[in-house]
N, C-alpha and C. Protein backbone atom coordinates (compact mmCIF):
# COMPACT_ATOMS: atom_id res chain seq x y z
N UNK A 1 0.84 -1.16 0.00
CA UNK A 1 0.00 0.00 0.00
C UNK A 1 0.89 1.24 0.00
N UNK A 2 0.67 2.23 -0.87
CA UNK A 2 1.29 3.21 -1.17
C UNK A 2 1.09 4.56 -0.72
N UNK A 3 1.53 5.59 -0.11
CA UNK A 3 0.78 6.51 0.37
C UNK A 3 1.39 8.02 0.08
N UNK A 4 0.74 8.92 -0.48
CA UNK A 4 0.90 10.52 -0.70
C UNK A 4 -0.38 11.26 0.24
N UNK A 5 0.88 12.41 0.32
CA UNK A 5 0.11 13.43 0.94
C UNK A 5 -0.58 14.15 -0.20
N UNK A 6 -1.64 14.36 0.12
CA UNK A 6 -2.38 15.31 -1.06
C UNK A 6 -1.40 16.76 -1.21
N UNK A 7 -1.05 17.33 -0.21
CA UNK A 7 -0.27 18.52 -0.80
C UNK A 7 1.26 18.00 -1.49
N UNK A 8 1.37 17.05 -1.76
CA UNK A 8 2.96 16.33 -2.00
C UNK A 8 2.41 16.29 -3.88
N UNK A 9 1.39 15.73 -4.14
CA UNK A 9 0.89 15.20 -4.98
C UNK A 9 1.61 16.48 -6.13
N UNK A 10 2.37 15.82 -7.00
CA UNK A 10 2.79 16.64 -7.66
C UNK A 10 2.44 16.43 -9.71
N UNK A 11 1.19 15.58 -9.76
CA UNK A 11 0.62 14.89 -11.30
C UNK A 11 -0.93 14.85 -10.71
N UNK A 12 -1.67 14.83 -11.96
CA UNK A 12 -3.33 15.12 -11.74
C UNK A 12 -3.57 13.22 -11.02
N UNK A 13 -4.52 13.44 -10.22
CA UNK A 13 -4.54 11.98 -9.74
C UNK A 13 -5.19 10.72 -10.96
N UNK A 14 -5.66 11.09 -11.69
CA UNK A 14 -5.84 10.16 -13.32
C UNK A 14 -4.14 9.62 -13.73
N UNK A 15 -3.17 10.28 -13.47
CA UNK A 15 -1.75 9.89 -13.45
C UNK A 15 -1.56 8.49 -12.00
N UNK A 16 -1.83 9.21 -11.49
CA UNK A 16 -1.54 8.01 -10.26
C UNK A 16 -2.54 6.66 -10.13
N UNK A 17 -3.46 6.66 -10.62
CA UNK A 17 -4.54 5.48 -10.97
C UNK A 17 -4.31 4.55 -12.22
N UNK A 18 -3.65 5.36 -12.95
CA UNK A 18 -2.96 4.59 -14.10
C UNK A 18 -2.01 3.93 -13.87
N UNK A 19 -0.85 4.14 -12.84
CA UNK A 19 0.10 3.62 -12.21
C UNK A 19 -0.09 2.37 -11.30
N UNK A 20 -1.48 2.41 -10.82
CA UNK A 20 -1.71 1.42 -9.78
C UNK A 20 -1.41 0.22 -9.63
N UNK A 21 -1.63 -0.03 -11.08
CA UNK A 21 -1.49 -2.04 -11.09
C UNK A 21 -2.41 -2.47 -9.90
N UNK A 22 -1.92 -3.40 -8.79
CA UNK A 22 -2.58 -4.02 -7.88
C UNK A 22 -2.55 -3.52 -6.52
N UNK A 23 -1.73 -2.45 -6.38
CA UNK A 23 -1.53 -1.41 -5.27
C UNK A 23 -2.46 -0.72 -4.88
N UNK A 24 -3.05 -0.25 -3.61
CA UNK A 24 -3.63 0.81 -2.97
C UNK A 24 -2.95 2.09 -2.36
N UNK A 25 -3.61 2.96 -3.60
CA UNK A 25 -3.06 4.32 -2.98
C UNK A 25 -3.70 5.31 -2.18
N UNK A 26 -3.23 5.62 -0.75
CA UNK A 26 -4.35 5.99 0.37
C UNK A 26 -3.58 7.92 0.10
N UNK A 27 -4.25 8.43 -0.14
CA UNK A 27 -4.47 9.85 -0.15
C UNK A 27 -4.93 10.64 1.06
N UNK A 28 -3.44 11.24 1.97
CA UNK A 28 -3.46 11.54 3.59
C UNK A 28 -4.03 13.37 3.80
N UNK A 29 -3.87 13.63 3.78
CA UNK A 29 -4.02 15.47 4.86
C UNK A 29 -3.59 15.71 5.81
N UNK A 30 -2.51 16.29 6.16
CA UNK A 30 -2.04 16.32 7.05
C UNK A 30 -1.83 15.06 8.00
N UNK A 31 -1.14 14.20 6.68
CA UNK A 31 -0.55 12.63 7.68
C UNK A 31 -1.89 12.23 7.69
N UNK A 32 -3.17 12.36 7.92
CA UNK A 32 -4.40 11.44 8.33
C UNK A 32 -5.16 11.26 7.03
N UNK A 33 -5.15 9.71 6.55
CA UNK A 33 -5.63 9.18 5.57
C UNK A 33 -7.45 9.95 5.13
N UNK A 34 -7.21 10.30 3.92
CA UNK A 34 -8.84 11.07 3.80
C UNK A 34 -9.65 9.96 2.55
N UNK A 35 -8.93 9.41 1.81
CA UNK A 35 -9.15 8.77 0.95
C UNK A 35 -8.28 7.42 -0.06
N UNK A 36 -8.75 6.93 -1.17
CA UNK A 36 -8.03 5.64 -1.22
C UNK A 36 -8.24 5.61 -2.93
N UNK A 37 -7.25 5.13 -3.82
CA UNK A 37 -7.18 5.32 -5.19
C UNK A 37 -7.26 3.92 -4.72
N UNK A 38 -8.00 3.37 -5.19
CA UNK A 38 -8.34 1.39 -5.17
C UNK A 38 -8.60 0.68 -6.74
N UNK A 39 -7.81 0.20 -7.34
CA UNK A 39 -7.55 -0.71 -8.79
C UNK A 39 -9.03 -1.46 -8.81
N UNK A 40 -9.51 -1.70 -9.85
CA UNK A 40 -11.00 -2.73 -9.97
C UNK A 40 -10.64 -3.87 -10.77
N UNK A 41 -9.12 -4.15 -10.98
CA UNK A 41 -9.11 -4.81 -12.13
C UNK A 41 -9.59 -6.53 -11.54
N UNK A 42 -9.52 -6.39 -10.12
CA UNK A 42 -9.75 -7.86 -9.79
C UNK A 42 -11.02 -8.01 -8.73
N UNK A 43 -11.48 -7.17 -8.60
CA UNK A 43 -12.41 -6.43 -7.68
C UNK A 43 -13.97 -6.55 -8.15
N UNK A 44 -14.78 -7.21 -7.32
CA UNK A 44 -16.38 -6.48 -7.86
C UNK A 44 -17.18 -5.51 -7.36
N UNK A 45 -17.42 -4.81 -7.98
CA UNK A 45 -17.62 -3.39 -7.60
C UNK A 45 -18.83 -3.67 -6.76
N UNK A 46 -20.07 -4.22 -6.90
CA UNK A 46 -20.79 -4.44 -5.73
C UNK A 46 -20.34 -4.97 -4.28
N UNK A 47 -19.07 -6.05 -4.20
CA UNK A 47 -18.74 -6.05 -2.96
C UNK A 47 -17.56 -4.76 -2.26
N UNK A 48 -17.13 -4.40 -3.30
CA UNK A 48 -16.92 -2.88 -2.89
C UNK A 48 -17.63 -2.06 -2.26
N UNK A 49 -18.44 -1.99 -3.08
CA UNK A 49 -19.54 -1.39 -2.33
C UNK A 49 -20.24 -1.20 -1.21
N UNK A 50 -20.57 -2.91 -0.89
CA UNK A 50 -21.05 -3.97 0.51
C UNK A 50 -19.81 -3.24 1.66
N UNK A 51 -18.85 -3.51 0.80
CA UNK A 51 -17.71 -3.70 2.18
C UNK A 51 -17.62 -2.19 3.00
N UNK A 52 -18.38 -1.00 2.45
CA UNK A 52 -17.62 0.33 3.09
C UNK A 52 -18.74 0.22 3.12
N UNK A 53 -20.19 -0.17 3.81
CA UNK A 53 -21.12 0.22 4.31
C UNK A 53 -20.92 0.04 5.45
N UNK A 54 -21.36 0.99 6.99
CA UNK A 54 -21.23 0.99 7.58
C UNK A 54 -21.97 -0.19 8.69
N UNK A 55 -23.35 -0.54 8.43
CA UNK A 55 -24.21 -1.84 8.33
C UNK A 55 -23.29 -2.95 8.19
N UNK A 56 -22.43 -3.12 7.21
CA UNK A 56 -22.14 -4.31 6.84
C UNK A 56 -20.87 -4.45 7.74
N UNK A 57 -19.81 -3.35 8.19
CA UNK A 57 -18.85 -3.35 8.76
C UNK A 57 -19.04 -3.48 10.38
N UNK A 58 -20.35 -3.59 10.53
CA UNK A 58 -20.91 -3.41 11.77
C UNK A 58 -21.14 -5.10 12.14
N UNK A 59 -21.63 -5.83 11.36
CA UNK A 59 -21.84 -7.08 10.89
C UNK A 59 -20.59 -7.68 11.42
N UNK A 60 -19.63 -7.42 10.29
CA UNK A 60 -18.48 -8.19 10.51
C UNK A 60 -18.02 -7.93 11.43
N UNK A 61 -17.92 -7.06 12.01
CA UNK A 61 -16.84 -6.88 13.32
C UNK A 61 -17.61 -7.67 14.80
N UNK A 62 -19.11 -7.55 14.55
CA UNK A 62 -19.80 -8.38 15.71
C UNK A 62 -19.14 -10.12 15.49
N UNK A 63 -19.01 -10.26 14.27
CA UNK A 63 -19.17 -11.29 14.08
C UNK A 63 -17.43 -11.73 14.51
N UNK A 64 -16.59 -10.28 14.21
CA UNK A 64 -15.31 -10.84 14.87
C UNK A 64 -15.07 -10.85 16.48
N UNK A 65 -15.86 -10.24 16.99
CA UNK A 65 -15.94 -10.15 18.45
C UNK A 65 -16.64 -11.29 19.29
N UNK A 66 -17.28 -12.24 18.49
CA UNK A 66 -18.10 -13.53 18.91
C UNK A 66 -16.37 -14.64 18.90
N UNK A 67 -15.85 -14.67 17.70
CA UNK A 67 -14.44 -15.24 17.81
C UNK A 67 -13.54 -15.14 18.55
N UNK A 68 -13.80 -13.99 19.37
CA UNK A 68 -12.58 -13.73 20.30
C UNK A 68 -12.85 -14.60 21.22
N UNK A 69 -14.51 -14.17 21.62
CA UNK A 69 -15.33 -14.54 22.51
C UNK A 69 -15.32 -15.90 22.84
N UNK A 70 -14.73 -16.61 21.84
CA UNK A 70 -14.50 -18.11 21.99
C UNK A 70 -16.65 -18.73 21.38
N UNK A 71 -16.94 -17.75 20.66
CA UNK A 71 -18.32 -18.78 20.33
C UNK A 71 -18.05 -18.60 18.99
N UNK A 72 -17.92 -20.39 18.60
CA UNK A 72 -17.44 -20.67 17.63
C UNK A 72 -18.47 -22.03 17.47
N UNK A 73 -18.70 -22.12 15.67
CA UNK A 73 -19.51 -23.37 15.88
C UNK A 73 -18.91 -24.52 14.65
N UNK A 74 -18.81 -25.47 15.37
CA UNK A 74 -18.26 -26.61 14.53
C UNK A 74 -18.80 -26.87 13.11
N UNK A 75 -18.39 -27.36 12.09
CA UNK A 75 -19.14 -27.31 10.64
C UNK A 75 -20.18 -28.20 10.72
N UNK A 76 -19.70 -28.91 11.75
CA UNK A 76 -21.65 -29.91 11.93
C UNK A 76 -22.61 -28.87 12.54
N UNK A 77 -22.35 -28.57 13.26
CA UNK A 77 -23.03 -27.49 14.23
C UNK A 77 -23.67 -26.70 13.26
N UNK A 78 -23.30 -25.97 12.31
CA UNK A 78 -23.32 -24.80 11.67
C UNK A 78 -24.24 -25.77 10.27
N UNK A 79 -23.97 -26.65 10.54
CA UNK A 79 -24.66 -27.19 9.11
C UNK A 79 -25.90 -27.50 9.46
N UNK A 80 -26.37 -28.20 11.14
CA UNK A 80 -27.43 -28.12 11.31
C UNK A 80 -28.04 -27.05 11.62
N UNK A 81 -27.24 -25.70 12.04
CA UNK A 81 -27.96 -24.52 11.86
C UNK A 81 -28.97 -24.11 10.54
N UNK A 82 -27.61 -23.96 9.85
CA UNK A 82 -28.25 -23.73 8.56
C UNK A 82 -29.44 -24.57 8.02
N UNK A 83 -29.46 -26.16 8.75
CA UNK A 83 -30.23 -26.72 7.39
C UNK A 83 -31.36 -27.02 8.14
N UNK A 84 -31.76 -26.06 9.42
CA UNK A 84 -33.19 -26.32 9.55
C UNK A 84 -34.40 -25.93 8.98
């Protein structure tokens, strides 16, 4: 992951997106990240999408805080969840 300060930025940012290849370029302000030049070439733009909703990030992180938590369910477990 690659990172410029927006006042450093010395080419129109259409220059630096062309450059990307498979890299993320996070675009700072005063050192604190404001934004992110992100490549689509391998990417689907709907889970792009999914992923910076705040709903959905809310989701996952409960769901990482149950793991810490030690509640975890075995793939039998989880299969008879699912397959009632």
């Amino acid at each position: 992951m690659k990172t410029i300060e927006l006042s450093d930025a010395s080419k129109p940012l259409s220059d630096y997106a062309e450059a990307l290849d498979d890299d993320i370029l996070v675009l700072t302000c005063k050192k604190k990240p404001v934004a992110a030049l992100v490549p689509l070439k391998h990417v689907d733009r709907e889970a792009l999408a999914l992923s910076t909703r705040p709903e959905f990030r809310a989701i996952i992180e409960a769901a990482r805080e149950e793991i810490r938590a030690g509640k975890r369910l075995s793939l039998e477990e989880m299969k008879g969840e699912v397959l009632k």
